[in-house]
C-alpha atoms as a PDB file:
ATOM      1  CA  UNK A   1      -5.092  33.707  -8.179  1.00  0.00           C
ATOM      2  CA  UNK A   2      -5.838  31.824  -4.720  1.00  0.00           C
ATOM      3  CA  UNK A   3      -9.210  32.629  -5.044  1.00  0.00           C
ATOM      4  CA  UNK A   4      -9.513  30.699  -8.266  1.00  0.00           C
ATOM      5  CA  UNK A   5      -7.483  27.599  -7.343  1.00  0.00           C
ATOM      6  CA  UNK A   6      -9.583  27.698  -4.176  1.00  0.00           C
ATOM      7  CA  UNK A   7     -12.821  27.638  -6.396  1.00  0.00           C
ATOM      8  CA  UNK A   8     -11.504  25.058  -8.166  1.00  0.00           C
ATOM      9  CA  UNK A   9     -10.239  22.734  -5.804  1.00  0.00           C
ATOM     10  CA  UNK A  10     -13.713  23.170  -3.726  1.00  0.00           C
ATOM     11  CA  UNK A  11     -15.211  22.010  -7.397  1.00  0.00           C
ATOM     12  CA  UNK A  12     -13.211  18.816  -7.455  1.00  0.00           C
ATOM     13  CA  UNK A  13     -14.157  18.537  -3.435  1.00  0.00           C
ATOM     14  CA  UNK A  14     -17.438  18.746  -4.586  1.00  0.00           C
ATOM     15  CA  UNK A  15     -17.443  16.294  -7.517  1.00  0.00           C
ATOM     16  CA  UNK A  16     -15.757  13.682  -5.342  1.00  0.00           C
ATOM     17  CA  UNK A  17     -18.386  13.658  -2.717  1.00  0.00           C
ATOM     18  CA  UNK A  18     -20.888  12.836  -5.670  1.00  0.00           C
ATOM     19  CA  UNK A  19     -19.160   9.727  -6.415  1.00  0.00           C
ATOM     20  CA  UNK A  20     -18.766   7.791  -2.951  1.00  0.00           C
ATOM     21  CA  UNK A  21     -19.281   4.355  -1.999  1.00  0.00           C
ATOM     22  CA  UNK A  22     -16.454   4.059   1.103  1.00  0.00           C
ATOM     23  CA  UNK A  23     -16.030   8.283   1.122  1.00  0.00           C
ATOM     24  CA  UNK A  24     -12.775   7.581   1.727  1.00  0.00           C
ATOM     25  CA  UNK A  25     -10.225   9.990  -0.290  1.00  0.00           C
ATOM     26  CA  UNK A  26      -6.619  10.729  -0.359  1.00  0.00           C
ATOM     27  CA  UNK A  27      -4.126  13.128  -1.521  1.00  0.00           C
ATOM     28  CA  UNK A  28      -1.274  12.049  -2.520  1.00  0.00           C
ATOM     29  CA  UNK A  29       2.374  14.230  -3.428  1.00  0.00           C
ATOM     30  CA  UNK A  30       4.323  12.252  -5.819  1.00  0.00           C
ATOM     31  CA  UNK A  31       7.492  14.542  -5.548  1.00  0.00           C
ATOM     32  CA  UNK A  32      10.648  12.671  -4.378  1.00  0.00           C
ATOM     33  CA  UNK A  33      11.016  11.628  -1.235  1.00  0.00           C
ATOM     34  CA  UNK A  34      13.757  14.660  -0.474  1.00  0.00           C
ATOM     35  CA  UNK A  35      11.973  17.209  -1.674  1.00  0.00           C
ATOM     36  CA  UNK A  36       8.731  15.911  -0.043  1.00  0.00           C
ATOM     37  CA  UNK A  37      10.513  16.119   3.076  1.00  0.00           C
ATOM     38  CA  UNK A  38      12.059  19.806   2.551  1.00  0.00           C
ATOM     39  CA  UNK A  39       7.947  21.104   2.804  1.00  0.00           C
ATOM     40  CA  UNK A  40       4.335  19.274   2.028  1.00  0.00           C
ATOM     41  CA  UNK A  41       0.884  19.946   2.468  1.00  0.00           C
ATOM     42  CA  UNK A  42      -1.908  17.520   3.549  1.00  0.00           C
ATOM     43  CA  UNK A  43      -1.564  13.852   2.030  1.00  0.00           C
ATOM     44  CA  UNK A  44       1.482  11.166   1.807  1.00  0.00           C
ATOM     45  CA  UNK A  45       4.339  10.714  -0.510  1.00  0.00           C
ATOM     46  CA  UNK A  46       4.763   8.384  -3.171  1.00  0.00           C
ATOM     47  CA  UNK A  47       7.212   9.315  -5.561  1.00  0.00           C
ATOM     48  CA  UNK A  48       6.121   9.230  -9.052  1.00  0.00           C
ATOM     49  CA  UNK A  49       8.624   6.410 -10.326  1.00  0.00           C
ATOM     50  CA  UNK A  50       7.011   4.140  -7.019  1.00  0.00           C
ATOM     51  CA  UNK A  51       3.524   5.156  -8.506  1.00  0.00           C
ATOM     52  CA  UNK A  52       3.428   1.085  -9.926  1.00  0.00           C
ATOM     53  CA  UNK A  53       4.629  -0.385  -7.003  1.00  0.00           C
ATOM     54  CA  UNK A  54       1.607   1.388  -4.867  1.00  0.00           C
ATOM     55  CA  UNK A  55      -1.183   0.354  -7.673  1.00  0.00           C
ATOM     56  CA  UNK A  56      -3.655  -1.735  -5.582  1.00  0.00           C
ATOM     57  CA  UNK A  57      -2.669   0.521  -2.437  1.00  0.00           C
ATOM     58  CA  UNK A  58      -4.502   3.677  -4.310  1.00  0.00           C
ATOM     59  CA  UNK A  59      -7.167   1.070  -5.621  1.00  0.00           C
ATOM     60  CA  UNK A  60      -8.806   0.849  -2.648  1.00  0.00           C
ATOM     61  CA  UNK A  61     -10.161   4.760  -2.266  1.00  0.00           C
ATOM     62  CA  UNK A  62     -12.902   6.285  -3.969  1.00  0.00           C
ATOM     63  CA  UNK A  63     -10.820   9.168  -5.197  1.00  0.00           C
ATOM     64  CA  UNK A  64      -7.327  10.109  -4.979  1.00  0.00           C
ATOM     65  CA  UNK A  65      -5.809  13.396  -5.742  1.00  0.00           C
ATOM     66  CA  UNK A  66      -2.061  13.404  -7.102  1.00  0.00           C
ATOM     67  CA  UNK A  67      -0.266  16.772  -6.128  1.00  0.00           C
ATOM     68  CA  UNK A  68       3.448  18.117  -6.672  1.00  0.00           C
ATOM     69  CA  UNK A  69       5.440  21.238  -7.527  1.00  0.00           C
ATOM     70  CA  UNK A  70       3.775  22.216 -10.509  1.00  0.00           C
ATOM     71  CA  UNK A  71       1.240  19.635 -11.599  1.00  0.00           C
ATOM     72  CA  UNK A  72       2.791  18.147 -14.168  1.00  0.00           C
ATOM     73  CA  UNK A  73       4.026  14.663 -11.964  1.00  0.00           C
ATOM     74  CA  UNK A  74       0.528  14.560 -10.744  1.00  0.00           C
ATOM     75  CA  UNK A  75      -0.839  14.879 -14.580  1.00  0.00           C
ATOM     76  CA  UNK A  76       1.505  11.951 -15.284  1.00  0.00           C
ATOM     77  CA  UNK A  77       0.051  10.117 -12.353  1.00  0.00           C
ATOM     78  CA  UNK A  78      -3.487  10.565 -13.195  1.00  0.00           C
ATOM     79  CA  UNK A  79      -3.462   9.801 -16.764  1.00  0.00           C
ATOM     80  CA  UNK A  80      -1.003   6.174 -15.672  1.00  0.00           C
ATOM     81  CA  UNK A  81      -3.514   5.648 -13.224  1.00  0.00           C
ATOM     82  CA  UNK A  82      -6.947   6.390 -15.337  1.00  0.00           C
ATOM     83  CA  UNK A  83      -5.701   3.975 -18.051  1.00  0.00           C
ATOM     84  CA  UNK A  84      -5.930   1.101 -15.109  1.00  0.00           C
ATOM     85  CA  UNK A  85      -9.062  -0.752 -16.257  1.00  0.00           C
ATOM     86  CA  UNK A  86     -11.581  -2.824 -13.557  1.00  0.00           C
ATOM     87  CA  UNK A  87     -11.476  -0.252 -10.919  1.00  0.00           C
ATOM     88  CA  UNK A  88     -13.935   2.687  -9.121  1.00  0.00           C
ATOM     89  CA  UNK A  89     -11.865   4.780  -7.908  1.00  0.00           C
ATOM     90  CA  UNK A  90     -11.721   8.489  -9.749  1.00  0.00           C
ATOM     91  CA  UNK A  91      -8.378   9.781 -10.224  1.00  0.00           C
ATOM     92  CA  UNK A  92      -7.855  13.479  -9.914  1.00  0.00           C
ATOM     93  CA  UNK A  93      -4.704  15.840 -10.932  1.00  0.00           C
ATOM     94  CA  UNK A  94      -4.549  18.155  -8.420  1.00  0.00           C
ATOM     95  CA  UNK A  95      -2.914  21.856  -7.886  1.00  0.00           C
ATOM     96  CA  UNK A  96       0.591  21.990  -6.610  1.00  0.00           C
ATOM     97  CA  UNK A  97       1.012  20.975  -3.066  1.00  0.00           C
ATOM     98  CA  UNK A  98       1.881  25.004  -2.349  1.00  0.00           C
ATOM     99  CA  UNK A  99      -1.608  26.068  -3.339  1.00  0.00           C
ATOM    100  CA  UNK A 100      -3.484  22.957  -2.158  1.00  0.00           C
ATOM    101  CA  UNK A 101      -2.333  22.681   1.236  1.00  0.00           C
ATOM    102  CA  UNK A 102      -3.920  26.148   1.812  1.00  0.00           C
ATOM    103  CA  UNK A 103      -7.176  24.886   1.503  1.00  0.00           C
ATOM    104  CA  UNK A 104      -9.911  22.966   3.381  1.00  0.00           C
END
């Protein structure tokens, strides 16, 4: 099973380099803030229901990858975010944060 979400998260790697004009890309964990803090991967917190107030923050990468415990709060993310119109950057739902973290 690692071995596939590896794959597949070196896929999305892959696709994001393709579509670069700052190559600058974050991952971001939109558990809450506690349960951030209790263990996280790679990336910064921004709790789902702050996900508004951090709009023109995540604006200003070329891609951003939304993690959290099961990917369902990062599918929420992406799809709020993705309906934003005037913008580059490429949203991506990502893995939860336990599988992501493992890889490069």
């Amino acid at each position: 099973m690692k071995i596939v979400l590896f794959l597949l998260i070196s896929i999305m790697l892959l696709a994001c380099d393709q579509k670069s004009t700052n190559g600058k890309t974050i991952v971001v964990d939109v558990r809450p803030e506690l349960t951030w803090k209790q263990g996280h991967g790679q990336g910064i917190n921004i709790p789902l229901p702050e996900l508004e107030k951090h709009k023109t923050e995540l604006l200003q990468y070329d891609t951003v990858i939304f993690v959290c415990e099961t990917g369902a709060s990062a599918l929420q993310a992406t799809s709020y975010m993705n309906t934003q119109k005037g913008h580059e950057t490429v949203f991506k739902n990502g893995v939860s944060w336990t599988n992501y973290q493992d890889c490069p």
